[in-house]
N, C-alpha and C. Protein backbone atom coordinates (compact mmCIF):
# COMPACT_ATOMS: atom_id res chain seq x y z
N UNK A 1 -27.22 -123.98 2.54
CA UNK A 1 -27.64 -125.15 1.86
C UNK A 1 -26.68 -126.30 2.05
N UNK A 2 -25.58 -126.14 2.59
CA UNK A 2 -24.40 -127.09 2.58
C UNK A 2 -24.74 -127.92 3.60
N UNK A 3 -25.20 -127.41 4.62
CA UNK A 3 -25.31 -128.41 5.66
C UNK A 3 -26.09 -129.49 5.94
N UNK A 4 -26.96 -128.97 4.82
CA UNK A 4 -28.08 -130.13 4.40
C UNK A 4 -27.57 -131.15 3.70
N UNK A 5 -26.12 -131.22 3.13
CA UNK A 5 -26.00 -131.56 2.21
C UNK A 5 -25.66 -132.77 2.96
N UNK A 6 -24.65 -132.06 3.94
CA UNK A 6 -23.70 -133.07 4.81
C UNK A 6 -25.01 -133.76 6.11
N UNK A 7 -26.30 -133.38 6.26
CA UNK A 7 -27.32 -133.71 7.09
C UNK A 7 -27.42 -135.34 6.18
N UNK A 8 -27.73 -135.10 5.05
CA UNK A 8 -28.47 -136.48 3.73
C UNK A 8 -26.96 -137.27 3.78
N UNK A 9 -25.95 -137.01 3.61
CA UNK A 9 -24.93 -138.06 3.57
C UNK A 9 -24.84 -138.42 4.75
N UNK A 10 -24.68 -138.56 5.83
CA UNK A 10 -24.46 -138.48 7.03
C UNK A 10 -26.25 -139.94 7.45
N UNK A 11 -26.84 -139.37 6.62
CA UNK A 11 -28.23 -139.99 6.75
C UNK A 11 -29.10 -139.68 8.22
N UNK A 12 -28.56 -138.55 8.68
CA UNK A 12 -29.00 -137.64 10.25
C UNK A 12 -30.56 -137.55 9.64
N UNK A 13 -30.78 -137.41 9.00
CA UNK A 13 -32.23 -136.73 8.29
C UNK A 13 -33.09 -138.20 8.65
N UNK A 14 -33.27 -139.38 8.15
CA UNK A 14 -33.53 -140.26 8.12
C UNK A 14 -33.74 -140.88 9.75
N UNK A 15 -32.45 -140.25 10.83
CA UNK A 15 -32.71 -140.55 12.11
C UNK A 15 -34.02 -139.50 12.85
N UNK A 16 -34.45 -138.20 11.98
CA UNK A 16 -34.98 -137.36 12.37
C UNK A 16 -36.46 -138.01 12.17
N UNK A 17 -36.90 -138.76 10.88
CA UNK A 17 -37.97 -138.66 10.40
C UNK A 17 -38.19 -138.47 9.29
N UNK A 18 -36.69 -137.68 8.71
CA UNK A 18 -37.71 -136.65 7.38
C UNK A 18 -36.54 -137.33 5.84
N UNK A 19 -37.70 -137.78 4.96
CA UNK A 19 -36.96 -138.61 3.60
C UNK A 19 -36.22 -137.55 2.93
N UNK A 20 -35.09 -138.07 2.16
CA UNK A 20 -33.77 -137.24 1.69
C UNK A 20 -34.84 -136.55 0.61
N UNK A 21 -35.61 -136.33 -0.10
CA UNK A 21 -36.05 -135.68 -1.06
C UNK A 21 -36.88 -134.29 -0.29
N UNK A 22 -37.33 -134.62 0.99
CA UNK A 22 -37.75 -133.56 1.67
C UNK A 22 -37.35 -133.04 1.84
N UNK A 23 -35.67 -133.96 2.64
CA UNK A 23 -34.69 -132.62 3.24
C UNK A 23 -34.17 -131.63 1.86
N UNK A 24 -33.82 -132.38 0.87
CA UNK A 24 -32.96 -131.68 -0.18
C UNK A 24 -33.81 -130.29 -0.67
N UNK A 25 -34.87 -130.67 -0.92
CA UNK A 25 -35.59 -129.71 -0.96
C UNK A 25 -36.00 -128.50 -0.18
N UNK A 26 -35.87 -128.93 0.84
CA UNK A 26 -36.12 -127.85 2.37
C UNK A 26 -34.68 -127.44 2.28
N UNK A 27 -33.22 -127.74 2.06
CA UNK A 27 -32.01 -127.13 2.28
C UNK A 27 -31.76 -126.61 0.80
N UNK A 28 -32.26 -126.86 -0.74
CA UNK A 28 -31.47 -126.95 -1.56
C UNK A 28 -32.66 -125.59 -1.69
N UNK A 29 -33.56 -125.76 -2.12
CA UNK A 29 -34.53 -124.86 -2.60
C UNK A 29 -35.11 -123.58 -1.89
N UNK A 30 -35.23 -123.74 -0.43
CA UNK A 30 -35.57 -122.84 0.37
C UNK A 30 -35.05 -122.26 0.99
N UNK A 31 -34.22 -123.24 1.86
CA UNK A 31 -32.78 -122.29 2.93
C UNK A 31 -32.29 -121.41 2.13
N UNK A 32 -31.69 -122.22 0.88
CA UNK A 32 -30.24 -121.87 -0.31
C UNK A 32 -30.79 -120.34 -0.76
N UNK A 33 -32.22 -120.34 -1.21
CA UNK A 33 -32.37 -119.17 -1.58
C UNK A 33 -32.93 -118.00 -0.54
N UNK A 34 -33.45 -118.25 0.39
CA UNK A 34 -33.52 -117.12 1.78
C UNK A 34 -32.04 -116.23 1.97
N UNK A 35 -31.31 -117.47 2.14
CA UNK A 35 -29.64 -116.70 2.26
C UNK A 35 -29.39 -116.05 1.42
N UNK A 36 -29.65 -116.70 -0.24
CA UNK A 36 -29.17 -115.81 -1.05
C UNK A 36 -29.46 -114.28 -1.20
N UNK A 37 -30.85 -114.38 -1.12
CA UNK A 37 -31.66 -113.01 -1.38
C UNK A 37 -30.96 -112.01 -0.13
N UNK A 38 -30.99 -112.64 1.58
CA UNK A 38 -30.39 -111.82 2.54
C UNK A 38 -29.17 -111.42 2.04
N UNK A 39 -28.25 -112.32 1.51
CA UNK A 39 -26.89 -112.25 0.70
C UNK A 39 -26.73 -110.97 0.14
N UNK A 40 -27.71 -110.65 -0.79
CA UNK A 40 -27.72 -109.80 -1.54
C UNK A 40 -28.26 -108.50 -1.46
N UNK A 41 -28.65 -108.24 -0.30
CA UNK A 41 -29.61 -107.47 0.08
C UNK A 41 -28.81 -105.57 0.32
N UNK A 42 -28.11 -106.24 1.07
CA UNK A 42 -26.84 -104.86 1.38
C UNK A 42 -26.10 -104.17 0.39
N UNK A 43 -26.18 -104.99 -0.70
CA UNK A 43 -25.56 -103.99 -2.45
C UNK A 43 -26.88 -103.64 -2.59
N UNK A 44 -28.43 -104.43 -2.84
CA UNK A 44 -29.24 -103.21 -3.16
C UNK A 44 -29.54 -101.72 -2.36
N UNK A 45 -29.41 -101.88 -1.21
CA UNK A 45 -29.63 -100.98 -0.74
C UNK A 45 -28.78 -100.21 -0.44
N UNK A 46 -27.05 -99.91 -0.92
CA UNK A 46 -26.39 -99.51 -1.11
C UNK A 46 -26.29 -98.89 -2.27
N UNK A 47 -26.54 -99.69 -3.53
CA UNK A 47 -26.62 -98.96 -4.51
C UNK A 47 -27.92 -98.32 -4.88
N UNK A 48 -28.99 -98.15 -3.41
CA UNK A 48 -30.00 -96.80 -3.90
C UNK A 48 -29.76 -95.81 -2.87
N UNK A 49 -28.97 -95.88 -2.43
CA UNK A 49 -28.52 -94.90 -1.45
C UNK A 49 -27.79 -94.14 -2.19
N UNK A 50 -26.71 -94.69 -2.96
CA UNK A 50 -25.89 -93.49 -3.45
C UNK A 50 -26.44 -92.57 -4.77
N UNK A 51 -27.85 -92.74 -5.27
CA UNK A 51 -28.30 -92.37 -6.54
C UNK A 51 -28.78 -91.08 -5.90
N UNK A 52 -28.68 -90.41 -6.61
CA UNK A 52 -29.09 -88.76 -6.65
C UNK A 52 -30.51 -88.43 -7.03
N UNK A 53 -30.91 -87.54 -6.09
CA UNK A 53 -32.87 -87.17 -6.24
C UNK A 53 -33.45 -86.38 -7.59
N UNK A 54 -33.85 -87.34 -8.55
CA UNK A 54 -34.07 -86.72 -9.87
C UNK A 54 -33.91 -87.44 -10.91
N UNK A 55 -32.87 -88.45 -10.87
CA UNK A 55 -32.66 -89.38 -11.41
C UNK A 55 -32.15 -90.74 -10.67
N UNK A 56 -32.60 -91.28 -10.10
CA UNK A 56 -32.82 -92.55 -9.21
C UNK A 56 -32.59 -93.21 -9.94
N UNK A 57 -34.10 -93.80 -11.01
CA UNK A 57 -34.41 -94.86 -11.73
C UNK A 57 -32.45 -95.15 -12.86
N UNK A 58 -32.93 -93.80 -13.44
CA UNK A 58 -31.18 -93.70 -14.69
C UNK A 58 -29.92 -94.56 -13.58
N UNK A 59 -29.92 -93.77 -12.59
CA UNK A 59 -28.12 -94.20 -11.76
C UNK A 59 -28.48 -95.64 -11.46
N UNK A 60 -29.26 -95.83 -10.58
CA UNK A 60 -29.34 -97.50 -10.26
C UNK A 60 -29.53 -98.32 -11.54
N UNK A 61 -29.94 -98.21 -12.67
CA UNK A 61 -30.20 -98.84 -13.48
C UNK A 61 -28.63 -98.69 -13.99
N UNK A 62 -27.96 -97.88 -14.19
CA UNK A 62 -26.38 -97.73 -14.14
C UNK A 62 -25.39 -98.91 -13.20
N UNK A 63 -26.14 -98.57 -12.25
CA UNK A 63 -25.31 -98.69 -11.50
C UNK A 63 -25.58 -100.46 -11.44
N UNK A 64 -26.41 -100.81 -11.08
CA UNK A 64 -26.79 -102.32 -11.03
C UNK A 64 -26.74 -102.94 -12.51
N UNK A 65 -26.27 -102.22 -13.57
CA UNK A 65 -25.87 -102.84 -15.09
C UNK A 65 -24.20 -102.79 -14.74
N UNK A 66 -23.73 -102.09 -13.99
CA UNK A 66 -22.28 -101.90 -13.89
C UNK A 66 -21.85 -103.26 -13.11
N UNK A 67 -22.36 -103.63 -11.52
CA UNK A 67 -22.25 -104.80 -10.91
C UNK A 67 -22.27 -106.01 -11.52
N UNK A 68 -23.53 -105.98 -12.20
CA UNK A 68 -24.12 -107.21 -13.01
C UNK A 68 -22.56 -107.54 -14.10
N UNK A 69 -22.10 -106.50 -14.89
CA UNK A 69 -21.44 -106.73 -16.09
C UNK A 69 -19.88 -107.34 -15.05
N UNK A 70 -19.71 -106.33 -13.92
CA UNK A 70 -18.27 -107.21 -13.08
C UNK A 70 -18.50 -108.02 -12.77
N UNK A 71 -19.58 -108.54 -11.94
CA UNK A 71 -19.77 -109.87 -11.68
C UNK A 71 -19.49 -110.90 -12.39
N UNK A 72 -19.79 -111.17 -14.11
CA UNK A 72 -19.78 -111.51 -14.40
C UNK A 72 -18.58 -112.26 -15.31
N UNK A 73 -17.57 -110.82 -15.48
CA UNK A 73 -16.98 -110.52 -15.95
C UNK A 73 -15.65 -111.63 -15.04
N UNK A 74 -15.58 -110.87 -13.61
CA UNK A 74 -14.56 -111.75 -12.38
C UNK A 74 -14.96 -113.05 -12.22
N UNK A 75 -16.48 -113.80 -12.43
CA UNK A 75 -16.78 -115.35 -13.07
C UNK A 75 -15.69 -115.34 -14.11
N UNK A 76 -15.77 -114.97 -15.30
CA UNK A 76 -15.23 -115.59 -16.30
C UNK A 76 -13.57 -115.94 -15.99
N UNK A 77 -13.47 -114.85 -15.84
CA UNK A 77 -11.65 -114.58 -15.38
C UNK A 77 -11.46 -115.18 -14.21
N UNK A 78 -11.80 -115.55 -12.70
CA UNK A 78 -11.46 -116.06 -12.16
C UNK A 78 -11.30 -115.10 -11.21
């Protein structure tokens, strides 16, 4: 999403054709979140790999309450 950012200041977008509310939107809203989701993709499927056959649903639900709470946790603290 950054590069869009520096595309609209730069005013490159405007030499292309396309008005800053288009681009922002096409880099802020769509790119930003494609990456994110790919971003994120390799802990989910890591953390259903390591859950045990029988109780899946219990460990990942463990396990992705455990991430969620560090994540959050290393936000606060820094």
């Amino acid at each position: 999403g950054g590069i869009f950012d520096i595309l609209i200041a730069k005013r490159w977008n405007v030499a292309m054709g396309i008005n800053d509310k288009t681009m922002y939107m096409f880099g802020d809203a769509i790119i930003y979140s494609i990456v994110y989701q790919m971003n994120f993709m390799p802990a989910v499927v890591l953390t259903s790999k390591v859950c045990p056959k029988g109780v899946e649903s219990t460990v990942y639900a463990l396990l992705a309450g455990f991430q969620n709470m560090g994540q959050n946790v290393s936000q606060s603290i820094g």
